[in-house]
PDB file of N, CA and C in Angstrom:
ATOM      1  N   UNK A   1      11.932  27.496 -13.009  1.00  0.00           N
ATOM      2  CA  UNK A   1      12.616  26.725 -11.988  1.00  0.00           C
ATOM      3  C   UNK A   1      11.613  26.017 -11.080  1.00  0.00           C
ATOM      4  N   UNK A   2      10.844  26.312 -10.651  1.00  0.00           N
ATOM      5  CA  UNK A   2       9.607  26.137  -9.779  1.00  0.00           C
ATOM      6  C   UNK A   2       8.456  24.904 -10.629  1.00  0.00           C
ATOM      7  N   UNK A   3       8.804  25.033 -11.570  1.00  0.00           N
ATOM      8  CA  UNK A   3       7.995  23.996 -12.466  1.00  0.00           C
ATOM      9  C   UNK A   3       8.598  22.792 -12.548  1.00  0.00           C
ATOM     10  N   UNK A   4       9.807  23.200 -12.939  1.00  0.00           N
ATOM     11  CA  UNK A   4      11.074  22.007 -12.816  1.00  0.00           C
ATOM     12  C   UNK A   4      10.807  20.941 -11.581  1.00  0.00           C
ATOM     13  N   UNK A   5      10.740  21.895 -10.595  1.00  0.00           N
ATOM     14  CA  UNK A   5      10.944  21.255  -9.054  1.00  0.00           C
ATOM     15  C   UNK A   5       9.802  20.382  -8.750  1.00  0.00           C
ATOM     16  N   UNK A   6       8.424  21.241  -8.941  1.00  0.00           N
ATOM     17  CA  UNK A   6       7.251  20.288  -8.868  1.00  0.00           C
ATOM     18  C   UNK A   6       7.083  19.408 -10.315  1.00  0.00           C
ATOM     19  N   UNK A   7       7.620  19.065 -11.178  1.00  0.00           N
ATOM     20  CA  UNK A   7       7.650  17.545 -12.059  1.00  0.00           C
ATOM     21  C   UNK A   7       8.808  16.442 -11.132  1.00  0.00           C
ATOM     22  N   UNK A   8       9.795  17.457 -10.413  1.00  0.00           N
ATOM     23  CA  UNK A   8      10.784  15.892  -9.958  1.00  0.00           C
ATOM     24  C   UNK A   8      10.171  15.456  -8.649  1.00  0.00           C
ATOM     25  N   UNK A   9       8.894  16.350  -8.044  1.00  0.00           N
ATOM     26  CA  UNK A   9       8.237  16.180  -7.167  1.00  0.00           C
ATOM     27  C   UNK A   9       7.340  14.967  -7.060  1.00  0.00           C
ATOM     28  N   UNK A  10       6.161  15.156  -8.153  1.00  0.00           N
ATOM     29  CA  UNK A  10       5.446  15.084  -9.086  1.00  0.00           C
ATOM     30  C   UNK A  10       6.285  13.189  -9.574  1.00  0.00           C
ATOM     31  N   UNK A  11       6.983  12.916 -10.360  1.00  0.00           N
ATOM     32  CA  UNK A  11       7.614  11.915 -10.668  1.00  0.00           C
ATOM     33  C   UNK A  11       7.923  11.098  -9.563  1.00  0.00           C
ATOM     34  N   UNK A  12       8.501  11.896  -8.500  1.00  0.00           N
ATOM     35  CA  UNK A  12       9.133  10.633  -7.244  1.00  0.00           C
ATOM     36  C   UNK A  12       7.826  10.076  -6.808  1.00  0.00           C
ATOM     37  N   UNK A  13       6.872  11.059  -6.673  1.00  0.00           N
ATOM     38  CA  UNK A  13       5.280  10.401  -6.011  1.00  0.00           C
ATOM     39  C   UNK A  13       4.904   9.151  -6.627  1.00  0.00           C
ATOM     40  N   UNK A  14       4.566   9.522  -8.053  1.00  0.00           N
ATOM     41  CA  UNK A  14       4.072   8.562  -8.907  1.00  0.00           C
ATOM     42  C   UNK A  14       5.250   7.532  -8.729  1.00  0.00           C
ATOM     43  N   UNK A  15       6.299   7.290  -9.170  1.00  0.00           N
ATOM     44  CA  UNK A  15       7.385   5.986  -8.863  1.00  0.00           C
ATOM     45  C   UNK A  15       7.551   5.243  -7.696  1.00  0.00           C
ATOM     46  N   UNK A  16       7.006   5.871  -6.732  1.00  0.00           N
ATOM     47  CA  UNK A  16       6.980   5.879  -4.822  1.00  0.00           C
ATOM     48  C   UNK A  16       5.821   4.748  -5.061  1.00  0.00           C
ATOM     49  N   UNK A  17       4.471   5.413  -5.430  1.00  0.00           N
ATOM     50  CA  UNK A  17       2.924   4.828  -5.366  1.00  0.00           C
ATOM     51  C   UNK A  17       2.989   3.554  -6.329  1.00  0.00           C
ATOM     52  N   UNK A  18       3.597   3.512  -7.555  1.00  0.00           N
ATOM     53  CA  UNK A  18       3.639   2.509  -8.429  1.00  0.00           C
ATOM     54  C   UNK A  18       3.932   1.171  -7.788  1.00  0.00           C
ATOM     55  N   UNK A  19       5.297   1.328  -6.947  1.00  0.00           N
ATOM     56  CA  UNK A  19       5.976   0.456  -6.338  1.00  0.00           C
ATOM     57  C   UNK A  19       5.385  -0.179  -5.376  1.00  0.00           C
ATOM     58  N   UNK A  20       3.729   0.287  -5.009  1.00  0.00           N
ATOM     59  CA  UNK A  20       2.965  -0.436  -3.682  1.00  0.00           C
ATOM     60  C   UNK A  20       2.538  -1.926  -3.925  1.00  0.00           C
ATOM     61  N   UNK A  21       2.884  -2.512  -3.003  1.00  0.00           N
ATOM     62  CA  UNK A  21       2.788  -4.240  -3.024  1.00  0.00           C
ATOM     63  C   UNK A  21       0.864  -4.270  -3.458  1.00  0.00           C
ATOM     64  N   UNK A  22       0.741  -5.403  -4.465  1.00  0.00           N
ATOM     65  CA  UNK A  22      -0.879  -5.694  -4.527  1.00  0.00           C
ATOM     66  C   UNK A  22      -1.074  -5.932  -3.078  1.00  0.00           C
ATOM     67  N   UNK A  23      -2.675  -5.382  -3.320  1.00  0.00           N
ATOM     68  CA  UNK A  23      -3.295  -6.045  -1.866  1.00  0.00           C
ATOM     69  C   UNK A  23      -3.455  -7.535  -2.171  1.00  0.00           C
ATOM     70  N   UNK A  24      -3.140  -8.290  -0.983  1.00  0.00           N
ATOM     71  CA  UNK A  24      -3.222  -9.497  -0.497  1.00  0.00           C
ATOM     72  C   UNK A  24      -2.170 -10.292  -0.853  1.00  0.00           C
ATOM     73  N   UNK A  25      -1.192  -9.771  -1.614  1.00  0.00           N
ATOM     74  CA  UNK A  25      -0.001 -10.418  -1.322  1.00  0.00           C
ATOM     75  C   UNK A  25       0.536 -10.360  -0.406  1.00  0.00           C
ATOM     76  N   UNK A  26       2.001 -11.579   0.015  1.00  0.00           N
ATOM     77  CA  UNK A  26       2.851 -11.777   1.002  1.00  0.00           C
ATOM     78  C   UNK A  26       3.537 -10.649   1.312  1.00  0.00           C
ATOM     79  N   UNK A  27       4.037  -9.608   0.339  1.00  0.00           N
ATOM     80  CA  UNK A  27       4.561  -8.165   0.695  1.00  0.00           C
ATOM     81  C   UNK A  27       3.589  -7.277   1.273  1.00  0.00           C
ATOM     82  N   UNK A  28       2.050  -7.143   0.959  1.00  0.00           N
ATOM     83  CA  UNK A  28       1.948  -5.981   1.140  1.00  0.00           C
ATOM     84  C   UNK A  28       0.696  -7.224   2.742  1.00  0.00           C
ATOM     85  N   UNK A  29       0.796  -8.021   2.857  1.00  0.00           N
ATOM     86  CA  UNK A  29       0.179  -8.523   4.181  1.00  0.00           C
ATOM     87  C   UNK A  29       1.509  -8.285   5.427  1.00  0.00           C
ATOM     88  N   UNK A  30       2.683  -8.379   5.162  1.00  0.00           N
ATOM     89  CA  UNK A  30       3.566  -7.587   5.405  1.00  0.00           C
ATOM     90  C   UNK A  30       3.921  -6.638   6.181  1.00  0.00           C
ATOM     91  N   UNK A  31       3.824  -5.688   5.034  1.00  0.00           N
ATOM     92  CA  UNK A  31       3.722  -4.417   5.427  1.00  0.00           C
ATOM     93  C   UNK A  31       2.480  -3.399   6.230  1.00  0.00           C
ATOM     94  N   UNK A  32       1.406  -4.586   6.199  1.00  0.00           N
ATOM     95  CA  UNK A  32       0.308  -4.141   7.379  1.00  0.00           C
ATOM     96  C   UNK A  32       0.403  -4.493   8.743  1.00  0.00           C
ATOM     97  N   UNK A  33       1.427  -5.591   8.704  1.00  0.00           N
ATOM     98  CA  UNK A  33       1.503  -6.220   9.975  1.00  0.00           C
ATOM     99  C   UNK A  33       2.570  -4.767  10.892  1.00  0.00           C
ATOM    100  N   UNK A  34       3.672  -4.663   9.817  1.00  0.00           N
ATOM    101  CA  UNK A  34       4.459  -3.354  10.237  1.00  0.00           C
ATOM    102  C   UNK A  34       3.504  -1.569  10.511  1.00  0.00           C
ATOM    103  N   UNK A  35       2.589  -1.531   9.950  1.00  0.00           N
ATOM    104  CA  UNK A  35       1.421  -0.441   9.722  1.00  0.00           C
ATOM    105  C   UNK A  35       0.914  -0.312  10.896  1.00  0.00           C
ATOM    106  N   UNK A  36       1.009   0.918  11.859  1.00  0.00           N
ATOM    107  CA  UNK A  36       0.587   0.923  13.020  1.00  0.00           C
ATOM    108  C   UNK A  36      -0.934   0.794  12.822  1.00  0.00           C
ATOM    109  N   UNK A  37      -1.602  -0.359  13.936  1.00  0.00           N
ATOM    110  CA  UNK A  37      -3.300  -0.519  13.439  1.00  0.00           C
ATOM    111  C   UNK A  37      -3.999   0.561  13.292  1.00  0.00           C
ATOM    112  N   UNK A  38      -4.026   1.835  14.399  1.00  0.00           N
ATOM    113  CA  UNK A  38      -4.408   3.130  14.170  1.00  0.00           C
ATOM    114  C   UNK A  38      -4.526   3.813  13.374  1.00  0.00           C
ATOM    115  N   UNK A  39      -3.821   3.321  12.132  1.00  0.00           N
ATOM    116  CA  UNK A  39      -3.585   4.137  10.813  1.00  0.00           C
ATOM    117  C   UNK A  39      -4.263   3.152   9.676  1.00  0.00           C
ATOM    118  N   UNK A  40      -4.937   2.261  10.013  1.00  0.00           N
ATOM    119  CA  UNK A  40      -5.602   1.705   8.848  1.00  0.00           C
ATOM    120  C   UNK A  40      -6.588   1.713   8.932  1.00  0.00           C
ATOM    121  N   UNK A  41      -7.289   1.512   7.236  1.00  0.00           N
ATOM    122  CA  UNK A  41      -8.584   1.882   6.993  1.00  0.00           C
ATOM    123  C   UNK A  41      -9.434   0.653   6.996  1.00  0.00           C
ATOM    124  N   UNK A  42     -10.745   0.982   7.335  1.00  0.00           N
ATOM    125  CA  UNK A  42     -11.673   0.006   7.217  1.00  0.00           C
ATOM    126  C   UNK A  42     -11.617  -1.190   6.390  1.00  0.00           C
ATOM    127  N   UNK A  43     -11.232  -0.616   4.887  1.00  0.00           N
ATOM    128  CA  UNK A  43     -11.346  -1.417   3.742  1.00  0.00           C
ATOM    129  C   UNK A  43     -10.053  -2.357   3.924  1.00  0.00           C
ATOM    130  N   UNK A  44      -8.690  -1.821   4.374  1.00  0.00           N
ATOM    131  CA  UNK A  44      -7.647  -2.690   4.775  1.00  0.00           C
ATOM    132  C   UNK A  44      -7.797  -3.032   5.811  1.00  0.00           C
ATOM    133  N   UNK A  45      -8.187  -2.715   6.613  1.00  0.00           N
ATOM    134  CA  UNK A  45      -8.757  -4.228   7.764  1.00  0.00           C
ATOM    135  C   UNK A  45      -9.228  -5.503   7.633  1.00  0.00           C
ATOM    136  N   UNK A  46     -10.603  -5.258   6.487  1.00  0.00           N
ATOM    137  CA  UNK A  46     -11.041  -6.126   5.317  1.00  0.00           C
ATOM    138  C   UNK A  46     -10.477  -6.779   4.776  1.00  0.00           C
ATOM    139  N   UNK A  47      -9.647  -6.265   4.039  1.00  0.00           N
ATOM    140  CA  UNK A  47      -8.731  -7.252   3.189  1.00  0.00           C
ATOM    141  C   UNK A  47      -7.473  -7.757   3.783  1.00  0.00           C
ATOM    142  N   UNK A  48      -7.299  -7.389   4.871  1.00  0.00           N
ATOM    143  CA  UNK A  48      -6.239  -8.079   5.811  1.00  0.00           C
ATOM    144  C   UNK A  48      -6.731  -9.193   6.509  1.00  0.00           C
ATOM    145  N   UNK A  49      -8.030  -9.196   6.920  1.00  0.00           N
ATOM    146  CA  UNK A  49      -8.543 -10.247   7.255  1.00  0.00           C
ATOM    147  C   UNK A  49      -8.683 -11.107   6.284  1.00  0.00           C
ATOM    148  N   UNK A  50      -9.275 -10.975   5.424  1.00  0.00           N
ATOM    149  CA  UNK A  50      -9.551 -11.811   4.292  1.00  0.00           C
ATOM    150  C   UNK A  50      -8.332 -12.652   3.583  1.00  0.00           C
ATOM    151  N   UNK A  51      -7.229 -11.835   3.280  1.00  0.00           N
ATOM    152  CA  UNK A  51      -6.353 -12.254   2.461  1.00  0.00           C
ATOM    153  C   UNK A  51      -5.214 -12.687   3.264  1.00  0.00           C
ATOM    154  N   UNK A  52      -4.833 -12.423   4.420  1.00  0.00           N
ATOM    155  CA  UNK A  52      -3.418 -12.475   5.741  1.00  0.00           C
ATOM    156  C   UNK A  52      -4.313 -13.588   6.570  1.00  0.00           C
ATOM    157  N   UNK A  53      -5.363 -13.162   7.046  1.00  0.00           N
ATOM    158  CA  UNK A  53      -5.850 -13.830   8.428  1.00  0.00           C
ATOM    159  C   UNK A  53      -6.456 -15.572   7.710  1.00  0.00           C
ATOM    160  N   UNK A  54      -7.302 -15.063   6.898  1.00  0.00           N
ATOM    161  CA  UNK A  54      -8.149 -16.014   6.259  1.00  0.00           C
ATOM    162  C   UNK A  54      -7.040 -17.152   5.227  1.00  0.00           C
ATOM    163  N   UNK A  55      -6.326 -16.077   4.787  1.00  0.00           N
ATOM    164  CA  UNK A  55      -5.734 -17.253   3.720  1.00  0.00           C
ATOM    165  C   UNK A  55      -6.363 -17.376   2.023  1.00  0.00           C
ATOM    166  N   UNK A  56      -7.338 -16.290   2.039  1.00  0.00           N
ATOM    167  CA  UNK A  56      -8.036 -16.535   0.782  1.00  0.00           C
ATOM    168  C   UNK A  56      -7.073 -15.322  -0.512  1.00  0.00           C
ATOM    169  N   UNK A  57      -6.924 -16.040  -1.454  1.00  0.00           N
ATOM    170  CA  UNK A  57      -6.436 -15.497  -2.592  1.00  0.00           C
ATOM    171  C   UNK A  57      -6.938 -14.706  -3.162  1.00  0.00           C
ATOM    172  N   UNK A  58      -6.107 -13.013  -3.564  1.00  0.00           N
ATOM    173  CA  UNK A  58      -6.691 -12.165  -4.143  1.00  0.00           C
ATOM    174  C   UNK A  58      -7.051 -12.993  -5.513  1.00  0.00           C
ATOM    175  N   UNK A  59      -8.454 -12.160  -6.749  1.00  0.00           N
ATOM    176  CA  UNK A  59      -8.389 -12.733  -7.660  1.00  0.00           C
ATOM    177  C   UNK A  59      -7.831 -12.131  -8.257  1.00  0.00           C
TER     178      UNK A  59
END
């Protein structure tokens, strides 16, 4: 039973994470703007600048 529980666990994660917008698209520039700043990382600061602020296209 306990095994059961951690695969539907296990599955929602992975289907949850799959579903994350690419970086530097219009969804996931987005969803940083909604992202309290406190909670982001260096590297998405980076690429928020770059790809939201700047205007430059992921490749």
């Amino acid at each position: 039973m306990k095994t059961a529980r951690y695969f539907i666990i296990l599955l929602t994660l992975s289907l949850t994470l799959g579903c994350a917008p690419k970086v530097g698209s219009d969804e996931w520039c987005e969803a940083m703007k909604e992202k309290p700043k406190g909670d982001w990382t260096a590297n998405e600061l980076k690429d928020f600048t770059k790809y939201c602020v700047l205007n430059q296209k992921p490749e």
